[in-house]
Protein backbone atom coordinates (compact mmCIF):
# COMPACT_ATOMS: atom_id res chain seq x y z
CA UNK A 1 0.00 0.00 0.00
CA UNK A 2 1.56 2.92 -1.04
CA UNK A 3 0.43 6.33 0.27
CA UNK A 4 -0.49 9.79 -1.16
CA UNK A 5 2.78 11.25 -2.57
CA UNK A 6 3.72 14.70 -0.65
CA UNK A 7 6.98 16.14 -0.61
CA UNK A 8 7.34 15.07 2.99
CA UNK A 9 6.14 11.46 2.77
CA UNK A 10 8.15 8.34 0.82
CA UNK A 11 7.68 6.06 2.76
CA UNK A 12 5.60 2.96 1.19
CA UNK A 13 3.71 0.80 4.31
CA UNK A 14 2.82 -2.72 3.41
CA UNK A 15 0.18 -4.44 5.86
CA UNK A 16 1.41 -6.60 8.38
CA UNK A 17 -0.70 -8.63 10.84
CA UNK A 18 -0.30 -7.20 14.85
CA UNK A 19 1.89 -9.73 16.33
CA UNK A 20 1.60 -11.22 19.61
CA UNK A 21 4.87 -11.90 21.99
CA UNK A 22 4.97 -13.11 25.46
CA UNK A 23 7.28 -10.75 26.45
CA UNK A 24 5.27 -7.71 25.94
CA UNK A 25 1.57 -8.19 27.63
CA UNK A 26 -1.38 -7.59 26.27
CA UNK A 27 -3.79 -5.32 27.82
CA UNK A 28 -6.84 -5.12 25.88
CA UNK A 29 -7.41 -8.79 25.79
CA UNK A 30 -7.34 -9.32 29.70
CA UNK A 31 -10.38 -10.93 30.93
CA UNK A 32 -12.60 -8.58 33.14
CA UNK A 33 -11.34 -10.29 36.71
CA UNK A 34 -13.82 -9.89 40.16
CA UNK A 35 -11.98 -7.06 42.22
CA UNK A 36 -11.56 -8.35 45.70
CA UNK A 37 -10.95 -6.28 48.43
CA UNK A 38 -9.75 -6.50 52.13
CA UNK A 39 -12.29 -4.79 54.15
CA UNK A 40 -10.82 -2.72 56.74
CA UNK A 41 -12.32 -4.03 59.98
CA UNK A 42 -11.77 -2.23 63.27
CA UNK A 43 -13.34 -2.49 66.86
CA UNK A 44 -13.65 -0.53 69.09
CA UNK A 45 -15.34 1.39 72.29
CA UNK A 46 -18.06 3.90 72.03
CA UNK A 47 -17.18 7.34 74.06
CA UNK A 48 -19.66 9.89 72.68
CA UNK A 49 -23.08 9.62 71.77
CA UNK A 50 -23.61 13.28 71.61
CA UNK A 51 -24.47 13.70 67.49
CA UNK A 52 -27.94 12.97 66.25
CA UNK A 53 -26.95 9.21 64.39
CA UNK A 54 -23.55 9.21 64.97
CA UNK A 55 -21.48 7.87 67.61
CA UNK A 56 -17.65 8.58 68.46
CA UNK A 57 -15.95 5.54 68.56
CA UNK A 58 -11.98 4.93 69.92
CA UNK A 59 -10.01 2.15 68.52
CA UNK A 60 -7.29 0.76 70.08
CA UNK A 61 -3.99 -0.58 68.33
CA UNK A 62 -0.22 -2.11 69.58
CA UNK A 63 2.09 -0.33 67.17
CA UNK A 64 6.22 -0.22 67.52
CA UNK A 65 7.49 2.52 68.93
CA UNK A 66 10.08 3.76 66.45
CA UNK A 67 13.13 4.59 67.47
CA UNK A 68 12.82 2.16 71.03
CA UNK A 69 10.84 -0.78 69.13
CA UNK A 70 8.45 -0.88 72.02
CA UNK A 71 5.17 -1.41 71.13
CA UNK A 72 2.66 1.04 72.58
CA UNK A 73 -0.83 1.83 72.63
CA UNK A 74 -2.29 4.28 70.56
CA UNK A 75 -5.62 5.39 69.93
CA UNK A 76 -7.78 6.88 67.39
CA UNK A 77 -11.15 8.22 67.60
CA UNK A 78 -13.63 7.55 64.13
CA UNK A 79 -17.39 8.84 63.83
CA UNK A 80 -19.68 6.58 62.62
CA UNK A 81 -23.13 5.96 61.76
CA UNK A 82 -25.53 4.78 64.14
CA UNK A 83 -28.85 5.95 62.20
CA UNK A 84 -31.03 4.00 64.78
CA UNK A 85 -29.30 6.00 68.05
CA UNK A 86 -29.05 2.81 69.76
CA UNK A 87 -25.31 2.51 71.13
CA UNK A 88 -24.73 3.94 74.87
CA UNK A 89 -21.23 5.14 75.99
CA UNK A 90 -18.66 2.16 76.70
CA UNK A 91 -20.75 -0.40 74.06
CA UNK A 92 -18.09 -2.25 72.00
CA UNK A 93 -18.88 -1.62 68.30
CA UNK A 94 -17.07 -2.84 64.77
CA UNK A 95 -16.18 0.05 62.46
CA UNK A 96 -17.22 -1.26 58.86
CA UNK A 97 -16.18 1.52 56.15
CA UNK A 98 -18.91 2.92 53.57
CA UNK A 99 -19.82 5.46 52.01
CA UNK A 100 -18.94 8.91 53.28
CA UNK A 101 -21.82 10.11 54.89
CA UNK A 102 -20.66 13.08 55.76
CA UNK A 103 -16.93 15.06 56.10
CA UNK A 104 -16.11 12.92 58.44
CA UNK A 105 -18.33 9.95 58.77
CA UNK A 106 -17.19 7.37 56.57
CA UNK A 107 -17.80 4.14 58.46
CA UNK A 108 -21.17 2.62 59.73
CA UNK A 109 -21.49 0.95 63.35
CA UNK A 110 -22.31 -2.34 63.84
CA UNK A 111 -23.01 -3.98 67.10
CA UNK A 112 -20.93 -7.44 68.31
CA UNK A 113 -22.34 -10.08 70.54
CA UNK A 114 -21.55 -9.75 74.12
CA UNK A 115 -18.29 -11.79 75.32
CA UNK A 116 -18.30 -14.46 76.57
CA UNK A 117 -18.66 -14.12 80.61
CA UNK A 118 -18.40 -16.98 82.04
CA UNK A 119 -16.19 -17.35 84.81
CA UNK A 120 -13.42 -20.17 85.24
CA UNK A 121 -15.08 -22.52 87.20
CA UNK A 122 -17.87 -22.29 84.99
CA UNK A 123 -15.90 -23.62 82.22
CA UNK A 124 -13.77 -26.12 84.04
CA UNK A 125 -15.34 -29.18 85.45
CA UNK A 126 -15.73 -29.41 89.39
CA UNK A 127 -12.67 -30.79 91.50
CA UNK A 128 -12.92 -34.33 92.95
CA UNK A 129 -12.85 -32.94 96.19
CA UNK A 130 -15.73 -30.95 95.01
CA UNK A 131 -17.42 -33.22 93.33
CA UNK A 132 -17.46 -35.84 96.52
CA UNK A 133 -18.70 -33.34 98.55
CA UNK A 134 -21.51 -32.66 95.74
CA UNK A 135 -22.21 -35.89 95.98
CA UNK A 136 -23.13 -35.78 99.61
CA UNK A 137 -25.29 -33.28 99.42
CA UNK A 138 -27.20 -34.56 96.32
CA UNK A 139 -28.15 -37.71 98.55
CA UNK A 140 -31.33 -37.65 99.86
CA UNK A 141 -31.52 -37.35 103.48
CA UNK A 142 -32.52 -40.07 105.68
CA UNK A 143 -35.94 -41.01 106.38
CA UNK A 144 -36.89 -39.35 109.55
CA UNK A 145 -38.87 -41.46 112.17
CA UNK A 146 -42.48 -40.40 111.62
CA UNK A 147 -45.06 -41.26 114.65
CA UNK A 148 -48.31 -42.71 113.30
């Protein structure tokens, strides 16, 4: 193919079919993939419930100290949604990012079971000692003498 003769173009061009290599990759033919994310989870305590739907929340975190490698606590406080108004100071929430919602609301509050309470001895099963003396006092008592 041969193109329009100028003055500035003599170059003739013959057709050649795009060539594929493995070394060079091709981007247009790359299969539309599922984007998967990490959600960025975070707990933490509720310390102000002062906002209409929105609840101050502290999070917690163990990070190395820099220059003495000692990790320390450090805490940062998030708003986040609560649209029903149902957390109360000291409630443990999880911190699940959305939408912004407003300049500085971008995460949405979501409640977490209550821990586990249970004390110790609740878990553990009884000592023998304790168990013998258990079993003494699951024993019925003995028939008292009844007059007739």
């Amino acid at each position: 193919m041969l193109l329009p003769s100028s003055p500035f173009v003599s170059v003739s061009v013959s057709p050649s079919p795009p060539q594929f290599s493995f070394s060079q990759p091709c981007y247009g033919a790359r299969p539309a993939a599922l984007r998967i994310e990490a959600a960025r989870q975070l707990t933490g305590r509720v310390v102000t419930t002062k906002a209409d739907k929105t609840v101050g929340v502290e999070v917690v975190r163990l990070a190395p100290h820099p220059k003495y490698k000692r990790r320390e606590r450090i805490k940062k406080k998030y708003q986040a949604h609560d649209p029903d108004n149902q957390f109360k100071v000291g409630d443990v929430v999880e911190l699940r990012p959305s939408r912004p919602i407003s300049k500085t609301k971008h995460f949405l509050a979501i409640p977490l079971p209550p821990r586990d309470t249970r004390r110790k001895s609740q878990l553990l099963p009884p000592l023998q000692s304790q168990s013998q003396a258990g079993d003494d006092d699951d024993q019925a008592p003995p028939p008292s003498p009844s007059s007739e």
